[in-house]
C-alpha atoms as a PDB file:
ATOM      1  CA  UNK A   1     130.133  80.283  13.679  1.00  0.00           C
ATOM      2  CA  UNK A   2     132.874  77.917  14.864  1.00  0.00           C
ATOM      3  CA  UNK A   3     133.087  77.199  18.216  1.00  0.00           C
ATOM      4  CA  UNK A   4     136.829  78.317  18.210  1.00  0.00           C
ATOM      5  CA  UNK A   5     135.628  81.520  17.618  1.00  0.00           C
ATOM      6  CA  UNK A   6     132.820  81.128  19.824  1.00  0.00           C
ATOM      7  CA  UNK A   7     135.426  80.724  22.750  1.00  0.00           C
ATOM      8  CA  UNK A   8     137.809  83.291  21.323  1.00  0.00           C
ATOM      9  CA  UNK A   9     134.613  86.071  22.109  1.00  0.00           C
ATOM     10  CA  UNK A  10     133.793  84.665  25.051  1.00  0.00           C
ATOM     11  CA  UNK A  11     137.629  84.604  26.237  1.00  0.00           C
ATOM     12  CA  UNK A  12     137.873  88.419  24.905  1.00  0.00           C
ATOM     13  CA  UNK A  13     134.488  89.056  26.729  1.00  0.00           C
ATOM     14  CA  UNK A  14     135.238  88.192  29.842  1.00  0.00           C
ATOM     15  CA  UNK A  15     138.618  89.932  29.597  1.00  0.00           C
ATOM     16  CA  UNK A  16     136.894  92.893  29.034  1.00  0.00           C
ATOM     17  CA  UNK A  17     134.779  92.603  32.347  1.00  0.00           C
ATOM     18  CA  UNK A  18     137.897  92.373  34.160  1.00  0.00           C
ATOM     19  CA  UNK A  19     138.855  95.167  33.617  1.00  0.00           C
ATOM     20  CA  UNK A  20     136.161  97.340  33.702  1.00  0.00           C
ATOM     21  CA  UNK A  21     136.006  95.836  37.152  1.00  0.00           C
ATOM     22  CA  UNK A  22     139.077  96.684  37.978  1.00  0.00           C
ATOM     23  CA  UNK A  23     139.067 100.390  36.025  1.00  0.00           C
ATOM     24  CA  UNK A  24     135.913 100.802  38.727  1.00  0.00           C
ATOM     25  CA  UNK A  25     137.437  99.286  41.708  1.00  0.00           C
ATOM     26  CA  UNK A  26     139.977 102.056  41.221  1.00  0.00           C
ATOM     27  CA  UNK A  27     137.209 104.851  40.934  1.00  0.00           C
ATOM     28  CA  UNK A  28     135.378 103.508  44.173  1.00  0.00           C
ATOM     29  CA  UNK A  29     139.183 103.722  46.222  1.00  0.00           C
ATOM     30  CA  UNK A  30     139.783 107.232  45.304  1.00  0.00           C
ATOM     31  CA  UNK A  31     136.727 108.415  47.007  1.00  0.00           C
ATOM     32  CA  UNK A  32     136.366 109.524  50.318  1.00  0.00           C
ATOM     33  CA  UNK A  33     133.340 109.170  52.818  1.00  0.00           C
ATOM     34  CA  UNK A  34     133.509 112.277  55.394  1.00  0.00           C
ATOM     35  CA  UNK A  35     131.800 111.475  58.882  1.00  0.00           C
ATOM     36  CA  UNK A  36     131.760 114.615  60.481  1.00  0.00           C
ATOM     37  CA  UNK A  37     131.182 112.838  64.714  1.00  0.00           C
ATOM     38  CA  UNK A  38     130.318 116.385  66.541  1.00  0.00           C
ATOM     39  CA  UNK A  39     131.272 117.135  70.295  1.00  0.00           C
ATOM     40  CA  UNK A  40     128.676 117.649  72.764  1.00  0.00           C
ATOM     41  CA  UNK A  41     126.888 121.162  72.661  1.00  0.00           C
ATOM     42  CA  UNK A  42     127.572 121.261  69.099  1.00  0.00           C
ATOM     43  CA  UNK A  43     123.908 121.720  67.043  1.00  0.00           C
ATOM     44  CA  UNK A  44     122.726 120.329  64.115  1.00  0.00           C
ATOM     45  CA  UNK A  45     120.324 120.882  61.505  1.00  0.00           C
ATOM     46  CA  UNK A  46     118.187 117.830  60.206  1.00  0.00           C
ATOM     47  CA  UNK A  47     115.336 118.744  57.998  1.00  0.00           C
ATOM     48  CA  UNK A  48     113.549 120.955  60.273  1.00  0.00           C
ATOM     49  CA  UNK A  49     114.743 120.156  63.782  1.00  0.00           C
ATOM     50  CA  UNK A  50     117.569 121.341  65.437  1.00  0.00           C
ATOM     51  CA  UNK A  51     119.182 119.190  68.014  1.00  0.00           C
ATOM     52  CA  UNK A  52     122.217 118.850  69.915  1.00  0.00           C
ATOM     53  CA  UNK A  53     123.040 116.658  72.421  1.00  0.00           C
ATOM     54  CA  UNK A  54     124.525 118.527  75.390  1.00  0.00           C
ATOM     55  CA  UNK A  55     125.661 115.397  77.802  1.00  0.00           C
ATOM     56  CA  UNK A  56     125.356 111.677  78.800  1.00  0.00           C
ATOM     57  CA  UNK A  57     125.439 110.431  82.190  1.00  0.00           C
ATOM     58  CA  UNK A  58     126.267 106.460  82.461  1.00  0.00           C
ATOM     59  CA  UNK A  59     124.892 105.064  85.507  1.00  0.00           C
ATOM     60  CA  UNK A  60     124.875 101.016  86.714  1.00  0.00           C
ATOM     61  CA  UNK A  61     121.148 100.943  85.342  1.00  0.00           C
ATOM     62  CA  UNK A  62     120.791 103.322  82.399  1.00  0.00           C
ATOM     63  CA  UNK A  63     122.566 105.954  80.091  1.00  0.00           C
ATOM     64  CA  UNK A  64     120.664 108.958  80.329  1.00  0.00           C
ATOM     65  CA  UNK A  65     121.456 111.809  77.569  1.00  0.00           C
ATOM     66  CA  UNK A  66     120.470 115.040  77.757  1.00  0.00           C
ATOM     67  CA  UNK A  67     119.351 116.918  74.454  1.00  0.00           C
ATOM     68  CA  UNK A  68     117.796 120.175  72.878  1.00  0.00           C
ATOM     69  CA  UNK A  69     115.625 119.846  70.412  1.00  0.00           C
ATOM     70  CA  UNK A  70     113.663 122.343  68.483  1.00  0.00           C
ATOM     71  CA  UNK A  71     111.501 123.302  65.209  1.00  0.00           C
ATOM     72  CA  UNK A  72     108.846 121.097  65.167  1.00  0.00           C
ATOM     73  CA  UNK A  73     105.811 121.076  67.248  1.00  0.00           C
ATOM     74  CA  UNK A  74     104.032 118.162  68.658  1.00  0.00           C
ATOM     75  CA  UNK A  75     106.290 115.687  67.052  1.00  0.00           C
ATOM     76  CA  UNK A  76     107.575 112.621  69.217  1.00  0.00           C
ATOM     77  CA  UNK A  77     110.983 113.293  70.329  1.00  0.00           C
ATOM     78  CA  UNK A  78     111.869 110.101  70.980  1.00  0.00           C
ATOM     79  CA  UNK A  79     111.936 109.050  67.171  1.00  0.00           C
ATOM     80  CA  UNK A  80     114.749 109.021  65.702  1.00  0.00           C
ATOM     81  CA  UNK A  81     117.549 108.411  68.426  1.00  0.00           C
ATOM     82  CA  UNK A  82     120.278 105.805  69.121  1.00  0.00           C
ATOM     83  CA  UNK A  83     123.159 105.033  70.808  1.00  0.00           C
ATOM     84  CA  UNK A  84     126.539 103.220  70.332  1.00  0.00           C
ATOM     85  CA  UNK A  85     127.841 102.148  73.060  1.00  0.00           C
ATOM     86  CA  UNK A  86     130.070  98.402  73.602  1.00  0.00           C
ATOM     87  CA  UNK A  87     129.322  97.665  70.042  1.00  0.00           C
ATOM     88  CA  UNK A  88     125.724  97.807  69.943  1.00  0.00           C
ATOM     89  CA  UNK A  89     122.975  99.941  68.438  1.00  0.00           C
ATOM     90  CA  UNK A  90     120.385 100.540  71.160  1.00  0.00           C
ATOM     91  CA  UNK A  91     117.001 102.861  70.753  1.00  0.00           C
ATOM     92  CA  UNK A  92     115.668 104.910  73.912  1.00  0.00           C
ATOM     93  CA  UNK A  93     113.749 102.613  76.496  1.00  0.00           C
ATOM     94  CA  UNK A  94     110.177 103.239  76.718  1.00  0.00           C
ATOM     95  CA  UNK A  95     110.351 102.867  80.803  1.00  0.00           C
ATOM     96  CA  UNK A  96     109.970 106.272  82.483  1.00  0.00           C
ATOM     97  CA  UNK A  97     113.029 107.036  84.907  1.00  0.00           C
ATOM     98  CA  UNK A  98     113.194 110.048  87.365  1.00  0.00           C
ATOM     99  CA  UNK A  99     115.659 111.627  88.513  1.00  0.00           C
ATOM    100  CA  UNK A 100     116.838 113.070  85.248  1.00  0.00           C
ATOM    101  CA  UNK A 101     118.265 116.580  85.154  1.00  0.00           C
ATOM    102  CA  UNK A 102     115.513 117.198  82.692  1.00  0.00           C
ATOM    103  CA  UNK A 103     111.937 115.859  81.688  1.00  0.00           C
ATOM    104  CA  UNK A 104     112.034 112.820  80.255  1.00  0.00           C
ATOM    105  CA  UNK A 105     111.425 113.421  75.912  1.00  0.00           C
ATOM    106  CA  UNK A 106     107.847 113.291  74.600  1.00  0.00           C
ATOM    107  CA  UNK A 107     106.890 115.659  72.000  1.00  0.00           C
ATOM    108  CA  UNK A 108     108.521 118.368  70.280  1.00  0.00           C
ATOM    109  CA  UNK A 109     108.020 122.235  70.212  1.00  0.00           C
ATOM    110  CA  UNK A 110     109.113 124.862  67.891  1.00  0.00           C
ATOM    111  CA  UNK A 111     110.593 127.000  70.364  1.00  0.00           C
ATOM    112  CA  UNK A 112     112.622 123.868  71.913  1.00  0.00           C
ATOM    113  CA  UNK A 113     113.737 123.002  75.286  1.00  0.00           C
ATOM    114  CA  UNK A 114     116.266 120.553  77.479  1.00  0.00           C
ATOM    115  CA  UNK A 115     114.812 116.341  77.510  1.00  0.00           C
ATOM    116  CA  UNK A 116     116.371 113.385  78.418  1.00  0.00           C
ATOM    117  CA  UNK A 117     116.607 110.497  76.752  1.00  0.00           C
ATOM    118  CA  UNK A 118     117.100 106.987  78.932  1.00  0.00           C
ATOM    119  CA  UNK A 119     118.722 104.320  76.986  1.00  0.00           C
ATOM    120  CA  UNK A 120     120.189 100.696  78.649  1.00  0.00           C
ATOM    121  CA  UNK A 121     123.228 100.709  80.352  1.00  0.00           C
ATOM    122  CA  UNK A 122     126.000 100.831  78.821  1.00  0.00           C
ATOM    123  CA  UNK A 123     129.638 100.292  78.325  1.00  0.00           C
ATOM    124  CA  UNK A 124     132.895 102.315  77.320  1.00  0.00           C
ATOM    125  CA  UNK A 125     132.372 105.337  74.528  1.00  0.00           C
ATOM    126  CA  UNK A 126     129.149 106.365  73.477  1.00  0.00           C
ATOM    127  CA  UNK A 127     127.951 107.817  70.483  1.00  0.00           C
ATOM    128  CA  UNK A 128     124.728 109.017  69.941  1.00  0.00           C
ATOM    129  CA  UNK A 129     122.763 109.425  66.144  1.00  0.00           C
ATOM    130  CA  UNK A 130     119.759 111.182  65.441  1.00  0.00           C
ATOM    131  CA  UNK A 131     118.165 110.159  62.436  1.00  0.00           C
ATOM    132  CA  UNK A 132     115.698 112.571  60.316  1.00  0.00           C
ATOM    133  CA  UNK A 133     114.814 113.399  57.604  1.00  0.00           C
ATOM    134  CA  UNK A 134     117.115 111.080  56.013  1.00  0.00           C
ATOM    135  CA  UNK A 135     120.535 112.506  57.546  1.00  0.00           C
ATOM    136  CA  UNK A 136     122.207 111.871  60.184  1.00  0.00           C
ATOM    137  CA  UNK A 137     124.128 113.613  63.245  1.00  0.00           C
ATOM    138  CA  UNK A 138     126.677 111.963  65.429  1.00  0.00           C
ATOM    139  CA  UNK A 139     128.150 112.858  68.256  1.00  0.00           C
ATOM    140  CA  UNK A 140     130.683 111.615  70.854  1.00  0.00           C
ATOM    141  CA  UNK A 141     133.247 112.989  73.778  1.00  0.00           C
ATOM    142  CA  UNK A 142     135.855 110.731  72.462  1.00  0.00           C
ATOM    143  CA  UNK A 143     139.076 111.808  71.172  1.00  0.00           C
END
């Protein structure tokens, strides 16, 4: 083969890349991601727990957020959780507080009950995920 039409493929080649690239860029634009951020008190269904997160209470020290959780016994309730909050990702603190409106999360029951998580302190909105299951739940009093 000649190299004038070896260049001549390659030229039509990489044309053809283009726009496949660009046929798919399209495609990818069109669609639409729904995040669904839930207010407090709302429940949600992950696997099998239900959870909802019912408050959070900023204080100088610690964000403390109150949840429900039920549908699984003896698993730790602390899994699972995080918070947004002044553009970082935090996980519960391991540190026991008191003075919590409810016990402090440990473990899981099927029949469910009121726990609070204590996260760092934190700044402006949060939002807090729970993760299980592999969805997740959001939710937030913003807006």
């Amino acid at each position: 083969m000649s190299t004038r039409k070896l260049i001549l493929t390659a030229l039509v080649c990489g044309i053809a890349i283009v726009l496949a690239g660009g046929i798919k860029l399209l495609q990818v634009a069109k669609e639409t991601t729904k995040v669904t951020v839930l207010g407090f008190g709302d429940r949600s269904t992950l696997g099998d727990m239900t959870v909802s997160v019912l408050g959070v209470a900023a204080q100088p020290d610690r964000t403390v957020v109150t949840v429900l959780m039920s549908g699984v016994d003896g698993a730790d309730a602390v899994e699972g959780w995080r918070m947004l909050a002044g553009g970082k990702v935090t996980e519960p603190v391991a540190k026991p507080w008191t003075g919590t409106d409810a016990p402090v999360c440990s473990t899981t029951t099927v029949a469910g009950g009121k726990c609070s998580l204590v996260f760092g302190s934190s700044t402006g909105t949060v939002t807090v995920a729970y993760l299980r299951a592999g969805k997740q739940s959001q939710w937030s009093n913003a807006g």
